[in-house]
N, C-alpha and C. Protein backbone atom coordinates (compact mmCIF):
# COMPACT_ATOMS: atom_id res chain seq x y z
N UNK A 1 110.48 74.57 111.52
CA UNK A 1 110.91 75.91 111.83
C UNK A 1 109.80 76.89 111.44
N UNK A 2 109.51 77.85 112.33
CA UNK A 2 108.68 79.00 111.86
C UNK A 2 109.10 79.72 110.78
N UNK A 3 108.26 80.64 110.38
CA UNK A 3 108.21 81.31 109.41
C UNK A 3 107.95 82.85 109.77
N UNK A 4 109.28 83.48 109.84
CA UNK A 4 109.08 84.39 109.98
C UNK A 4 108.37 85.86 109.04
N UNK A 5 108.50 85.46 108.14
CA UNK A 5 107.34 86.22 107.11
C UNK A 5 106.15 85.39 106.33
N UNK A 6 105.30 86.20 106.53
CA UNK A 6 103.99 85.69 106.36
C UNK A 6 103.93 85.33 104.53
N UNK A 7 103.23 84.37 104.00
CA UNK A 7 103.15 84.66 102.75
C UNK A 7 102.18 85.86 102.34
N UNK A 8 102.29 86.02 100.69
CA UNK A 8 102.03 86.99 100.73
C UNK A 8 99.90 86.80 100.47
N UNK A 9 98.95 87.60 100.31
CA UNK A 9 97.44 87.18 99.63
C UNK A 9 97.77 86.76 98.91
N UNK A 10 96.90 85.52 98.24
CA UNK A 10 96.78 85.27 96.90
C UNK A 10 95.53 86.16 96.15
N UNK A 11 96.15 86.86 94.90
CA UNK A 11 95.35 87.63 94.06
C UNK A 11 94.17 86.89 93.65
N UNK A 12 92.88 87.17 93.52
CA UNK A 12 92.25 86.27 92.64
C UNK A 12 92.52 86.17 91.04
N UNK A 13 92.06 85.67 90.30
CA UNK A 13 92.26 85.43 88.80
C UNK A 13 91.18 86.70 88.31
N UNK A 14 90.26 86.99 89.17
CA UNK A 14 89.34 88.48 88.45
C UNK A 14 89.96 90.14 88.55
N UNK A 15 90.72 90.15 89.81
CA UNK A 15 91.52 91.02 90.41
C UNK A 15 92.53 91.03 89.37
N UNK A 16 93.27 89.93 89.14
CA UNK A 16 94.64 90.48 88.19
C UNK A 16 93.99 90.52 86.88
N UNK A 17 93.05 90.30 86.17
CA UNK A 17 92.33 90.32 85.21
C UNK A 17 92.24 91.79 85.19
N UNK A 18 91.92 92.23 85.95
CA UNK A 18 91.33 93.81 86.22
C UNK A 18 92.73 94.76 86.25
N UNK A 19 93.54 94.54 87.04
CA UNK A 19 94.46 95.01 87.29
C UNK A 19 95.49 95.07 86.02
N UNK A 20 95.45 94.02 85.24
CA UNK A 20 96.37 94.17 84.16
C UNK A 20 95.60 94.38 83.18
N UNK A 21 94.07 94.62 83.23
CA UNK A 21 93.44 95.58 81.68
C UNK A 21 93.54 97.71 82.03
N UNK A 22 93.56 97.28 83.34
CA UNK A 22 93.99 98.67 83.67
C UNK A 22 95.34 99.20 83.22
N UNK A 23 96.61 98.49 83.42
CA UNK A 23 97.82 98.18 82.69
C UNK A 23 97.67 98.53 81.53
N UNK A 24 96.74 98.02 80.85
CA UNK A 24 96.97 98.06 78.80
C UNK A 24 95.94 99.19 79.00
N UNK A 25 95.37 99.61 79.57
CA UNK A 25 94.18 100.38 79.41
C UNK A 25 94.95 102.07 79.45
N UNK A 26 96.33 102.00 80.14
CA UNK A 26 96.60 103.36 80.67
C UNK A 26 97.72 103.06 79.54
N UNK A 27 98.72 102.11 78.90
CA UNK A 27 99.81 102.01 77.98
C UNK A 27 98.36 102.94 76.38
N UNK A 28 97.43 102.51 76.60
CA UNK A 28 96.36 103.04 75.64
C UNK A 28 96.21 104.49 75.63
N UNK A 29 95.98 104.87 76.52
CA UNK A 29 95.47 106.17 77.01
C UNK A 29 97.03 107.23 76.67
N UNK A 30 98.06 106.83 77.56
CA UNK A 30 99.37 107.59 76.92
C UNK A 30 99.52 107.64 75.04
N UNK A 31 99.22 106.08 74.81
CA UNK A 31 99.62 105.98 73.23
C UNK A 31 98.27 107.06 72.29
N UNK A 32 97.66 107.04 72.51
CA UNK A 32 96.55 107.86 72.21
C UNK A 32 96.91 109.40 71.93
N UNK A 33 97.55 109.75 73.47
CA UNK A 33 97.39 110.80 73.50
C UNK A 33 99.07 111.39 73.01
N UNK A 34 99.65 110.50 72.44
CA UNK A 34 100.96 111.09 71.90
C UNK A 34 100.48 111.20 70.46
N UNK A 35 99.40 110.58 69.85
CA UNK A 35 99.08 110.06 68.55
C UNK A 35 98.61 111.57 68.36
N UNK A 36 97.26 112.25 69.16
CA UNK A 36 96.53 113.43 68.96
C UNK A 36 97.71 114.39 69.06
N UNK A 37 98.86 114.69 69.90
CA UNK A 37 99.93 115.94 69.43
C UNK A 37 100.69 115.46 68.11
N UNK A 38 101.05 114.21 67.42
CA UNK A 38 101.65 114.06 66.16
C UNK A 38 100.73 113.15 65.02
N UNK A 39 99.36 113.62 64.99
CA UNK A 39 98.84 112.59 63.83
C UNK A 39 99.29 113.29 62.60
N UNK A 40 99.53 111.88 62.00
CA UNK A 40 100.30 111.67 60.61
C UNK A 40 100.37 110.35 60.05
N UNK A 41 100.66 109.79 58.61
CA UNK A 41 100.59 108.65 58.50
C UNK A 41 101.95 108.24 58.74
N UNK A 42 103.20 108.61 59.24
CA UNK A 42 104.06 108.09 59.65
C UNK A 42 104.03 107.52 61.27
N UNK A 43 103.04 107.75 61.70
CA UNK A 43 102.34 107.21 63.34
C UNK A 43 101.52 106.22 63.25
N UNK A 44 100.82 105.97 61.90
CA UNK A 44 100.05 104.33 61.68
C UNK A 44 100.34 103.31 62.79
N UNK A 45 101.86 103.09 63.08
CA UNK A 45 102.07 101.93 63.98
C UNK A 45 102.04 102.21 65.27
N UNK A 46 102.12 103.13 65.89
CA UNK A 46 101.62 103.48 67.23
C UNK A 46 100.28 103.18 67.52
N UNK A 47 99.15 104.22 66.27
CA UNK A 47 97.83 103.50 65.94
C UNK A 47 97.54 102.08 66.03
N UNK A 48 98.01 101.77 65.56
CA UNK A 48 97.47 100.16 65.63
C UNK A 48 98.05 99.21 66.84
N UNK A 49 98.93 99.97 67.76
CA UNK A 49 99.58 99.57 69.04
C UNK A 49 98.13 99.83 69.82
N UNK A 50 97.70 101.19 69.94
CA UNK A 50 97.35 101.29 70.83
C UNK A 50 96.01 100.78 70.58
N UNK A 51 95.43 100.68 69.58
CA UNK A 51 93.92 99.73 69.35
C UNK A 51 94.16 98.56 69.62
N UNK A 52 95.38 97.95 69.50
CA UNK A 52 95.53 96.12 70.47
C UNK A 52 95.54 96.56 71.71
N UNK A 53 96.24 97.15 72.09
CA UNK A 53 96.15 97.60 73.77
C UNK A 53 94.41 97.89 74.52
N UNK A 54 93.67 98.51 73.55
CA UNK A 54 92.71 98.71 73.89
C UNK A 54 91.66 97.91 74.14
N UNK A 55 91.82 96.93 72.53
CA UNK A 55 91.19 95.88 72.46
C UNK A 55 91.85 94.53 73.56
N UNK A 56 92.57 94.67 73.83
CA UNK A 56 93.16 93.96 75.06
C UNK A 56 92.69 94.37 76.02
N UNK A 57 92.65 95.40 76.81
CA UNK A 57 91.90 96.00 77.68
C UNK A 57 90.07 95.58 77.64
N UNK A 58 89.48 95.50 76.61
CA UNK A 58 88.43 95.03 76.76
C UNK A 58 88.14 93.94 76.68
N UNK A 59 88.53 92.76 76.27
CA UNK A 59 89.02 91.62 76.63
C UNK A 59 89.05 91.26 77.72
N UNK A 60 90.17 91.55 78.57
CA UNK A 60 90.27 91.26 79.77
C UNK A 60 89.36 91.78 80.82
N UNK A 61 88.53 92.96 80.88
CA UNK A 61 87.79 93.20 81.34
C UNK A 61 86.14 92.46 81.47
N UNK A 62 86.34 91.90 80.07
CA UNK A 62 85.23 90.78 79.76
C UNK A 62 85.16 89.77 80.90
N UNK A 63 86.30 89.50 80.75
CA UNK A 63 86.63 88.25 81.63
C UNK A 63 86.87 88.64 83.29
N UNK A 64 87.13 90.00 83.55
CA UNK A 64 86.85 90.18 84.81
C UNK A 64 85.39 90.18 85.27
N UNK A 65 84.50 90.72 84.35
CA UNK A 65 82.97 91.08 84.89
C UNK A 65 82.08 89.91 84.29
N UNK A 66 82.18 88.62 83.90
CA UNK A 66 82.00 87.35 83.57
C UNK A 66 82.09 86.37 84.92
N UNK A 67 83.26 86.40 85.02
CA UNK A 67 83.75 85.42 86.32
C UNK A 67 82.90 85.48 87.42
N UNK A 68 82.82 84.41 87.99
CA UNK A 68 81.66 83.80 89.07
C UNK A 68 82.44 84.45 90.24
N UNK A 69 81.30 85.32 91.15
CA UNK A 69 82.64 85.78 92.50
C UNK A 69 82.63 84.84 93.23
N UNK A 70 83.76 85.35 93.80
CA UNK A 70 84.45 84.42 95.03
C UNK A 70 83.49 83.69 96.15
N UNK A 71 83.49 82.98 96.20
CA UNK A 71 82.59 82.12 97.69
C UNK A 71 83.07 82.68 99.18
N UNK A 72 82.18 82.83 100.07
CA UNK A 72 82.87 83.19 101.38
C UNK A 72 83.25 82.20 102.10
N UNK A 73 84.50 82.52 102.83
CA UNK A 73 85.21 81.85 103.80
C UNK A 73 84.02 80.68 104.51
N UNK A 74 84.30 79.95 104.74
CA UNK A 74 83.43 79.02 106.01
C UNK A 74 84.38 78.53 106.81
């Protein structure tokens, strides 16, 4: 039987690499910027949220601009 819907692209593994440090990269950028309207030491743990987020973000970005690109179609 046909298939009436197509599957969908497959993402590469550098693309979602990228795509989900952008993810932690912007959860960073909000947490940041709630930290600068209430710094205090009762916000410590937001702090240290958003430096894993960040440091996650660079991480994964490592590994996006590392990775061997894609080969072309033949």
């Amino acid at each position: 039987m046909k298939k009436l819907v197509p599957d969908p692209p497959l993402i590469s593994p550098e693309k979602k690499a990228i795509r989900t440090a952008a993810e932690h990269l912007e959860n960073a950028i909000f947490a940041a910027a709630a930290l600068l309207a209430l710094h205090n030491q009762h916000h410590e743990g937001m702090l240290n949220d958003a430096l894993v987020e960040m440091r996650m973000s660079r991480a994964l970005l490592t590994v996006a601009l590392t990775a061997p690109p894609e080969s072309p179609p033949m």
